[in-house]
N, C-alpha and C. Protein backbone atom coordinates (compact mmCIF):
# COMPACT_ATOMS: atom_id res chain seq x y z
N UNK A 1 -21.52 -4.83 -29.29
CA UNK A 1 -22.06 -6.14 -29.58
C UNK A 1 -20.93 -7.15 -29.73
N UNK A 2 -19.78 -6.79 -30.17
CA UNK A 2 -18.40 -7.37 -30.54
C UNK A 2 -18.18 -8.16 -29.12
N UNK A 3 -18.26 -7.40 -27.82
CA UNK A 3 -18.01 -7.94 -26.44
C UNK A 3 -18.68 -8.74 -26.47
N UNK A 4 -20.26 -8.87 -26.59
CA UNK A 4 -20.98 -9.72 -26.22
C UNK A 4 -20.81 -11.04 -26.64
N UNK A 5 -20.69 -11.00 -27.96
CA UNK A 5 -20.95 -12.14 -28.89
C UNK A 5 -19.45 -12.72 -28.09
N UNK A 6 -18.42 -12.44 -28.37
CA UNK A 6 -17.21 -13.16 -27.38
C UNK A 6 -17.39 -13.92 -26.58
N UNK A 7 -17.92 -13.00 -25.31
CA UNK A 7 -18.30 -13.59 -24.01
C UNK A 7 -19.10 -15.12 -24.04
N UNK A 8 -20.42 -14.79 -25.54
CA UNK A 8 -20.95 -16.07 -25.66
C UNK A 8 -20.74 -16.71 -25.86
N UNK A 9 -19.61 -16.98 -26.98
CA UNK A 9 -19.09 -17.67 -27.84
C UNK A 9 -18.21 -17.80 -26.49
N UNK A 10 -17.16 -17.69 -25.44
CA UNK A 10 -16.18 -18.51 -24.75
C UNK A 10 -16.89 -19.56 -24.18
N UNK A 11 -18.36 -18.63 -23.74
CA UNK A 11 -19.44 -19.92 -22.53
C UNK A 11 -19.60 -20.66 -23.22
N UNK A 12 -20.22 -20.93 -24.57
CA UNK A 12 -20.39 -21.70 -25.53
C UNK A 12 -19.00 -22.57 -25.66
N UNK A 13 -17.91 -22.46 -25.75
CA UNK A 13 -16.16 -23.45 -25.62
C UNK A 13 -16.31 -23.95 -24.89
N UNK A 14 -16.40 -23.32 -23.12
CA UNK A 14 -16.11 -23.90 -22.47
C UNK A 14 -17.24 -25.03 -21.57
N UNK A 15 -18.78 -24.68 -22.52
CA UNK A 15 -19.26 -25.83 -21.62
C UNK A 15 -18.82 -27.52 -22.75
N UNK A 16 -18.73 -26.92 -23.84
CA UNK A 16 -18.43 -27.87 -24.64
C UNK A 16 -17.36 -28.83 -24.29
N UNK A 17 -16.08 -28.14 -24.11
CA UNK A 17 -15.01 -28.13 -23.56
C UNK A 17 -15.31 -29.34 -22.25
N UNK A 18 -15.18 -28.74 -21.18
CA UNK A 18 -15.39 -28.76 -19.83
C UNK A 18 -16.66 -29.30 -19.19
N UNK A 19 -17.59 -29.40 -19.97
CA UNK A 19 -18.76 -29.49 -19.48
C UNK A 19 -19.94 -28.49 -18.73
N UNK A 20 -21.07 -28.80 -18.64
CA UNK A 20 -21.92 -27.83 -18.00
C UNK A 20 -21.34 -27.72 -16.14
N UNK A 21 -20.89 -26.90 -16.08
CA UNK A 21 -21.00 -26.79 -14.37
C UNK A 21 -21.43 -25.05 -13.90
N UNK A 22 -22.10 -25.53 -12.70
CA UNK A 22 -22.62 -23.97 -12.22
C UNK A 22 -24.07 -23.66 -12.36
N UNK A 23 -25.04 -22.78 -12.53
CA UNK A 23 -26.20 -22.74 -12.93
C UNK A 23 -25.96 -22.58 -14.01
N UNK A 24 -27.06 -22.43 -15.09
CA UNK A 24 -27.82 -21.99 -16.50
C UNK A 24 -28.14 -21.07 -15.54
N UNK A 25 -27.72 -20.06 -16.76
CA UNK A 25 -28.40 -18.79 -16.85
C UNK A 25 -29.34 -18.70 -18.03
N UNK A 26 -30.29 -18.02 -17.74
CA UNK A 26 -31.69 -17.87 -18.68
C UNK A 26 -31.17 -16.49 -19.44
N UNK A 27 -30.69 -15.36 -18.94
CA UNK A 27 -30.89 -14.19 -19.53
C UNK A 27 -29.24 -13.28 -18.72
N UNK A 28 -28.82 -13.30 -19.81
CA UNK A 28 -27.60 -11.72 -20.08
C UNK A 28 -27.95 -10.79 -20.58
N UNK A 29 -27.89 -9.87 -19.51
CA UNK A 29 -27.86 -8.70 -20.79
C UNK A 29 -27.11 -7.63 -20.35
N UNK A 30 -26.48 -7.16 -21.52
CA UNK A 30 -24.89 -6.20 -21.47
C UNK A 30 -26.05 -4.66 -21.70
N UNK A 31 -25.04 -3.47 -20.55
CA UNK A 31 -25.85 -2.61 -20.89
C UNK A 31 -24.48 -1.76 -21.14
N UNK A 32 -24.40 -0.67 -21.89
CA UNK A 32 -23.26 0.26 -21.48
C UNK A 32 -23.88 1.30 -21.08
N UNK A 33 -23.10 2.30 -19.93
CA UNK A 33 -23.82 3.16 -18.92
C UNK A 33 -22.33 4.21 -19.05
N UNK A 34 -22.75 5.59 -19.71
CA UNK A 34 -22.02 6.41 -19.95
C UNK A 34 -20.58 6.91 -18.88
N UNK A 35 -21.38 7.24 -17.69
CA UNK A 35 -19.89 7.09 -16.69
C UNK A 35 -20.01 6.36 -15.26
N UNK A 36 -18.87 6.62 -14.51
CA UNK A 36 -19.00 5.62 -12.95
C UNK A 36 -19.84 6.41 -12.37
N UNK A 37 -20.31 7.72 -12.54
CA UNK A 37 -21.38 8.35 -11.49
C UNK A 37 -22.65 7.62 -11.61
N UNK A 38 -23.23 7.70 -13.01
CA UNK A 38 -23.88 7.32 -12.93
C UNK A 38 -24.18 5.29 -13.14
N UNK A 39 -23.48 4.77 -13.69
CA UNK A 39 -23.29 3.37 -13.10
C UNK A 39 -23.40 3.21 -11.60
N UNK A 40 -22.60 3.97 -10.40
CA UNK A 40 -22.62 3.43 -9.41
C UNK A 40 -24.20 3.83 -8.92
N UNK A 41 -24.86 5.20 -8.75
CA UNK A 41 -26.61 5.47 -8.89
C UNK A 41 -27.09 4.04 -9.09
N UNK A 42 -27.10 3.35 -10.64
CA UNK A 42 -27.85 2.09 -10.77
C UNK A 42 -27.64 1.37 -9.85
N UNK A 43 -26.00 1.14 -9.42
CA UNK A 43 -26.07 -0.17 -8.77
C UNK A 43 -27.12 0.21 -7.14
N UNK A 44 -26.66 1.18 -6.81
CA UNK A 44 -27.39 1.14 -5.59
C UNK A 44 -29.28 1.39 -5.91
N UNK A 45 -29.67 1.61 -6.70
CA UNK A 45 -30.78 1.89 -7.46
C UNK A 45 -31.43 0.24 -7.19
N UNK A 46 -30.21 -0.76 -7.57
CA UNK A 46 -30.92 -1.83 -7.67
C UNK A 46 -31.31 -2.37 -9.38
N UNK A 47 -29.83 -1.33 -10.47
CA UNK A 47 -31.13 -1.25 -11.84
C UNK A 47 -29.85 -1.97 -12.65
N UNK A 48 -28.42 -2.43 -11.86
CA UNK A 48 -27.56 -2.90 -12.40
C UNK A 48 -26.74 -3.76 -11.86
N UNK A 49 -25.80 -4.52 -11.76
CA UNK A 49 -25.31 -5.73 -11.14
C UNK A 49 -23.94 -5.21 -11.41
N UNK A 50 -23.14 -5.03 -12.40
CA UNK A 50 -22.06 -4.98 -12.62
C UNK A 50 -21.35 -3.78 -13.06
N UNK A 51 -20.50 -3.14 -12.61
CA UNK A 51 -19.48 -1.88 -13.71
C UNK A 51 -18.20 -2.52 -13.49
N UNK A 52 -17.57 -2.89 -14.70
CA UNK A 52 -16.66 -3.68 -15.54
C UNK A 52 -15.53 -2.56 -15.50
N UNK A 53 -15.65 -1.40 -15.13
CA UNK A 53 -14.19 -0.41 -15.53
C UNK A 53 -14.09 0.14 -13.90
N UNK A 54 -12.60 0.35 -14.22
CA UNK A 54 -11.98 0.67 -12.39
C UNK A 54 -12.76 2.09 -12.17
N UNK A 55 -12.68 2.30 -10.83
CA UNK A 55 -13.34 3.70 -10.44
C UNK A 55 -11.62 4.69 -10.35
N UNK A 56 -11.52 5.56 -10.70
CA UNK A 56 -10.70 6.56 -10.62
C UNK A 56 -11.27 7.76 -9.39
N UNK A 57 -12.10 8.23 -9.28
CA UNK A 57 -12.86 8.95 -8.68
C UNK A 57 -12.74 8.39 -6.73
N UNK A 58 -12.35 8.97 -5.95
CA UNK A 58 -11.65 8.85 -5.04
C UNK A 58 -13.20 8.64 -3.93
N UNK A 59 -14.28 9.47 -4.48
CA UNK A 59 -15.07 9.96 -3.80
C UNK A 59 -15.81 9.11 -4.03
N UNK A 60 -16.28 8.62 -5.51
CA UNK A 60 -17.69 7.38 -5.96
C UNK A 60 -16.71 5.98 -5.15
N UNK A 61 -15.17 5.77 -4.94
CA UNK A 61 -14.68 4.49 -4.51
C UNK A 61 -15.20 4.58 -2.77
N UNK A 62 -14.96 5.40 -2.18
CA UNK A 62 -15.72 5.74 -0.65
C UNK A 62 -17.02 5.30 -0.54
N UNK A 63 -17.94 5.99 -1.66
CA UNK A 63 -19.24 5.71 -1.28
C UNK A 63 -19.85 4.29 -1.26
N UNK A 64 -18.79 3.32 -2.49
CA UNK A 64 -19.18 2.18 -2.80
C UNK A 64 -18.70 1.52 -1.55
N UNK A 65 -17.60 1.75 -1.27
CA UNK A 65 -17.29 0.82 0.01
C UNK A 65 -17.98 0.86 0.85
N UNK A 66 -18.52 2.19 1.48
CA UNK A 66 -19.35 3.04 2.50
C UNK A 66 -20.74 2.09 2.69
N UNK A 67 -21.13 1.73 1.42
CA UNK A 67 -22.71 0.82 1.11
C UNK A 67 -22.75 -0.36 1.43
N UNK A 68 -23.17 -0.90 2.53
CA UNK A 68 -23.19 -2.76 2.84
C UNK A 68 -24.26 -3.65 1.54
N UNK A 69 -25.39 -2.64 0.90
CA UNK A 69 -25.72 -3.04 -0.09
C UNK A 69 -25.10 -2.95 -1.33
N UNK A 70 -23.81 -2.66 -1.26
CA UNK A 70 -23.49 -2.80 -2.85
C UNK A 70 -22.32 -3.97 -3.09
């Protein structure tokens, strides 16, 4: 929750800051997803948008590249 609240709190600086530019977003939501096997499953699943940590795994980095949908 520590990440999250951050993240909000910078968007929150910087539109203040800087002003609104870009869309409004209506809805964030942070999920944590135990490892890259199964993070990369979601993304191609369609059930996740983002994995935030490098892939080490030689084989899940192939497949992701391999995917024009991901």
């Amino acid at each position: 929750m520590k990440v999250a609240f951050s993240v909000v709190l910078s968007l929150l600086v910087g539109l203040v800051v800087f002003g609104q530019t870009g869309a409004w977003v209506d809805e964030v939501i942070f999920q944590e997803v135990a490892d890259a096997p199964t993070a990369i499953a979601m993304i191609e699943a369609g059930e996740l948008d983002l994995f935030a940590y490098a892939l080490t795994d030689a084989e899940l980095f192939a497949r992701v590249q391999a995917n024009p949908d991901v």
